[in-house]
C-alpha atoms as a PDB file:
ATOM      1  CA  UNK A   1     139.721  95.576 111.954  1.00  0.00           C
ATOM      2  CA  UNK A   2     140.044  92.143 110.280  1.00  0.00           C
ATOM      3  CA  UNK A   3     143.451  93.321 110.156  1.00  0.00           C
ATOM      4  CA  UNK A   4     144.030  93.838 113.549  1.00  0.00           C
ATOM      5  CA  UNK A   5     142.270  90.354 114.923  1.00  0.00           C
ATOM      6  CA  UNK A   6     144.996  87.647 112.101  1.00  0.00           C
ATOM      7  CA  UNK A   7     147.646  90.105 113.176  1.00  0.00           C
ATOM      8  CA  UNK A   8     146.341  89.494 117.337  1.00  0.00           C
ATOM      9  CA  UNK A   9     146.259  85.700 116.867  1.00  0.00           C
ATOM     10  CA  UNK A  10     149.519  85.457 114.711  1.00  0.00           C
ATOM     11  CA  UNK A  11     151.131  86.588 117.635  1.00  0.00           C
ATOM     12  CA  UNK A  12     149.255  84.865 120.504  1.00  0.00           C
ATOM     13  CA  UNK A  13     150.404  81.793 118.237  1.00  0.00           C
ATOM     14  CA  UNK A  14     153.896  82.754 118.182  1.00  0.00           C
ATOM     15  CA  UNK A  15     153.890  83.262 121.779  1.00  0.00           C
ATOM     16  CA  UNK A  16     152.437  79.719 122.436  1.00  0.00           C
ATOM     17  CA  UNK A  17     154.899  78.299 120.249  1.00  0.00           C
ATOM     18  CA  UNK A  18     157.811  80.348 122.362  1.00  0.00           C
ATOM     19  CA  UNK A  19     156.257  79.321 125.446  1.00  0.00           C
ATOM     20  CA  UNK A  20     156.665  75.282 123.826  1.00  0.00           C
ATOM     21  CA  UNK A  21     160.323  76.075 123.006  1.00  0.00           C
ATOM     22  CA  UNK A  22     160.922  77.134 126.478  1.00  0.00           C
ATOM     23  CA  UNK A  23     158.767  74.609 128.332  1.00  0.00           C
ATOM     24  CA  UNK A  24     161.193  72.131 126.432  1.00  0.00           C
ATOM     25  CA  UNK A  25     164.528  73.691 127.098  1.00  0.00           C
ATOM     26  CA  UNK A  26     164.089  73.777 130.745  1.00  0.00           C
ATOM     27  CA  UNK A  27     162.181  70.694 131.738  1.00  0.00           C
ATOM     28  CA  UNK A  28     162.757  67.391 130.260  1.00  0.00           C
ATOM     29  CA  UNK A  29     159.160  66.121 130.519  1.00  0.00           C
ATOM     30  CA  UNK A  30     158.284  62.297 130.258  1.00  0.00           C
ATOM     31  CA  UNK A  31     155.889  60.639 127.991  1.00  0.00           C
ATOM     32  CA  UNK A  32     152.503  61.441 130.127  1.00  0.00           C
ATOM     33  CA  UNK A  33     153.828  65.431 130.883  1.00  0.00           C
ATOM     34  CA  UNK A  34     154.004  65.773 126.776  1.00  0.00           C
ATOM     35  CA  UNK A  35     150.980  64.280 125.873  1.00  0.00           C
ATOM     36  CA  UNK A  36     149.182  66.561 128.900  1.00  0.00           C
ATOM     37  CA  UNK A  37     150.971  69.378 127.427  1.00  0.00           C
ATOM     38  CA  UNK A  38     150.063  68.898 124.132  1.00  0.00           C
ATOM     39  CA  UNK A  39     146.356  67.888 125.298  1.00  0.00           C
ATOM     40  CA  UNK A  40     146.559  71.464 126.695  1.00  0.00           C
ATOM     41  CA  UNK A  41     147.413  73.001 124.156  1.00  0.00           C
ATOM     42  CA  UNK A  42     144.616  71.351 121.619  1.00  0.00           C
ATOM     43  CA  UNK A  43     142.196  72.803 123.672  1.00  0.00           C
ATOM     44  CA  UNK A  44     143.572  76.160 123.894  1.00  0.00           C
ATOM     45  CA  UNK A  45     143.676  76.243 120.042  1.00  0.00           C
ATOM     46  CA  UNK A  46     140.076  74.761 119.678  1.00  0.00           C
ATOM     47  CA  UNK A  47     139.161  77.334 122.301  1.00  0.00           C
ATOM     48  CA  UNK A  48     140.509  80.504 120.082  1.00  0.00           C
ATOM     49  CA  UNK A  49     138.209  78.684 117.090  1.00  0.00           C
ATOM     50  CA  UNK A  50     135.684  78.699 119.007  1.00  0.00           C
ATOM     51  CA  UNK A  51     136.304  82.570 120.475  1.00  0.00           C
ATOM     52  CA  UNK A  52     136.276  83.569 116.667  1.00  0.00           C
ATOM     53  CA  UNK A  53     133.008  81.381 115.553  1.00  0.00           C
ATOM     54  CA  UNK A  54     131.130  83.088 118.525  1.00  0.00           C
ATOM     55  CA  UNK A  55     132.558  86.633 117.227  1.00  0.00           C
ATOM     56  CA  UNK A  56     131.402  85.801 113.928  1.00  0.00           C
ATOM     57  CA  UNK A  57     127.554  84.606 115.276  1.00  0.00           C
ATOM     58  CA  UNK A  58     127.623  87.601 117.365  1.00  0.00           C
ATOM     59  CA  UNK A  59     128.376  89.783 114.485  1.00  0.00           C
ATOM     60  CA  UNK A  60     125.599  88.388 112.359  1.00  0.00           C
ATOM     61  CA  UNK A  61     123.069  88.334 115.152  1.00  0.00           C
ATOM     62  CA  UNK A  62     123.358  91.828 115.882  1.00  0.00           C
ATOM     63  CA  UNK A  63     123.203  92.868 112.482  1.00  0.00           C
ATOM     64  CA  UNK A  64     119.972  90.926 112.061  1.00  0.00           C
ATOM     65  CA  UNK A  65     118.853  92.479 114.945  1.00  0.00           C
ATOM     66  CA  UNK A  66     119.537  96.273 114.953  1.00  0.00           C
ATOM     67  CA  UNK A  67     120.217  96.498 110.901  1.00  0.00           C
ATOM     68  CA  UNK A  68     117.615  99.824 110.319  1.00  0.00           C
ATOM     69  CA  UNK A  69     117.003  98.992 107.042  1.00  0.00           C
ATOM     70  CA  UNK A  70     116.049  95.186 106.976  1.00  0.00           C
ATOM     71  CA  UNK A  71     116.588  93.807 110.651  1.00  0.00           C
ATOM     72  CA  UNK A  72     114.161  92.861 112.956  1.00  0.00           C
ATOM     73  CA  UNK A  73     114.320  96.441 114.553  1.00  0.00           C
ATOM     74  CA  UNK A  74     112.856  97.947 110.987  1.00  0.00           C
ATOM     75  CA  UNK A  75     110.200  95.024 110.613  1.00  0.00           C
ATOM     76  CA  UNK A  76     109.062  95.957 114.167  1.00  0.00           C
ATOM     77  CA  UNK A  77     108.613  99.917 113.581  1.00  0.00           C
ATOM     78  CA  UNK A  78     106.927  98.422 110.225  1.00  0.00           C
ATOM     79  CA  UNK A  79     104.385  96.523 111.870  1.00  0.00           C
ATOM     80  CA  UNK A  80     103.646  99.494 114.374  1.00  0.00           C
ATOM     81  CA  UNK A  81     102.802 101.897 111.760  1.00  0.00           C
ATOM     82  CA  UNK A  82     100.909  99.636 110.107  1.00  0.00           C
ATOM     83  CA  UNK A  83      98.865  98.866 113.446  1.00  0.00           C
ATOM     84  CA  UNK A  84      98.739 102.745 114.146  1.00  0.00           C
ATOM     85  CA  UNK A  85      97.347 103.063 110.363  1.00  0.00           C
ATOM     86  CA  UNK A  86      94.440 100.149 110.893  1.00  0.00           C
ATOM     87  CA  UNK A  87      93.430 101.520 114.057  1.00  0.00           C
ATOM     88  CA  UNK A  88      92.664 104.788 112.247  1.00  0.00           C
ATOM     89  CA  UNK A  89      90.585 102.908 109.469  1.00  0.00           C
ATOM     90  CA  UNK A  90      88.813 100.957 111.395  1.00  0.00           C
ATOM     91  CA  UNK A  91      87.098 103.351 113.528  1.00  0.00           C
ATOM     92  CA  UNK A  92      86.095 105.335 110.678  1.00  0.00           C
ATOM     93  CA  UNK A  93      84.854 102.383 109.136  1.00  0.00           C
ATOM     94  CA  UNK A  94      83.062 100.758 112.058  1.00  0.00           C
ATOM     95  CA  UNK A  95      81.400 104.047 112.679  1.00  0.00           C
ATOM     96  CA  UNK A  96      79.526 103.339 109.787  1.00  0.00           C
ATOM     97  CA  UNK A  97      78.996 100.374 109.839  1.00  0.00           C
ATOM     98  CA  UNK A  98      77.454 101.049 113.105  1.00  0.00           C
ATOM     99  CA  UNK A  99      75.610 103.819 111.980  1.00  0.00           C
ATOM    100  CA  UNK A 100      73.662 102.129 108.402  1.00  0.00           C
ATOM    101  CA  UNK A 101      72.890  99.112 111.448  1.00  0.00           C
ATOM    102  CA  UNK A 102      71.029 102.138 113.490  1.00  0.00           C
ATOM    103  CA  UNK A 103      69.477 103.354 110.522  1.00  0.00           C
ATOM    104  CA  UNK A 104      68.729 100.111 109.264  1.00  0.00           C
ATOM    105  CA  UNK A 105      67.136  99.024 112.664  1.00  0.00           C
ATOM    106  CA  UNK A 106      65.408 102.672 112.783  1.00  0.00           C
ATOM    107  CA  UNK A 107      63.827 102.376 109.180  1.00  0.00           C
ATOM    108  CA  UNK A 108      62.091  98.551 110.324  1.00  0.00           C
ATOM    109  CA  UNK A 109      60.255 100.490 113.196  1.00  0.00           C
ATOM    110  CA  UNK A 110      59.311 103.783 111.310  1.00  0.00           C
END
């Protein structure tokens, strides 16, 4: 896939240089037109940066996110078994607790 994407902007390079070249040939373009141009064409570069920085945050957010083994989705269904597992506990354990109070209260009076 990386492959794919340098191969992809190799030739959307190529094509902006061609479209240069031609822009060139058939216009003679004073000194404002080629710095406008060229203004253009900084930003179009900084804006294919920028396309492949977002790609790469995107990447690494999703993998944090939905990773099974050690994203956020995993430390979720962690922390909801281990809720489902204290909720068991602690109504066996407050039972008694509950219950030596009542017996406790029970034995004062009898």
């Amino acid at each position: 896939m990386a492959g794919s994407n340098l191969e992809r902007l190799r030739q959307k390079k190529l094509q902006k240089e061609e479209r240069w070249r031609k822009l060139r040939r058939e216009k003679t373009m004073n000194g404002q037109d080629r710095k406008d141009l060229n203004v253009i064409l900084e930003r179009m570069d900084q804006a294919d940066k920028d396309r492949d920085t977002m790609h790469t945050d995107i990447k690494f957010i999703k993998e944090n996110l939905f990773n099974p083994h050690e994203g956020l989705w995993a430390e979720t269904k962690l922390n909801s078994q281990h809720r489902v597992d204290t909720k068991k506990w602690r109504s066996v354990v407050g039972t008694g607790v509950v219950g030596l109070f009542v017996k406790h209260i029970y034995d004062m009076f009898s």
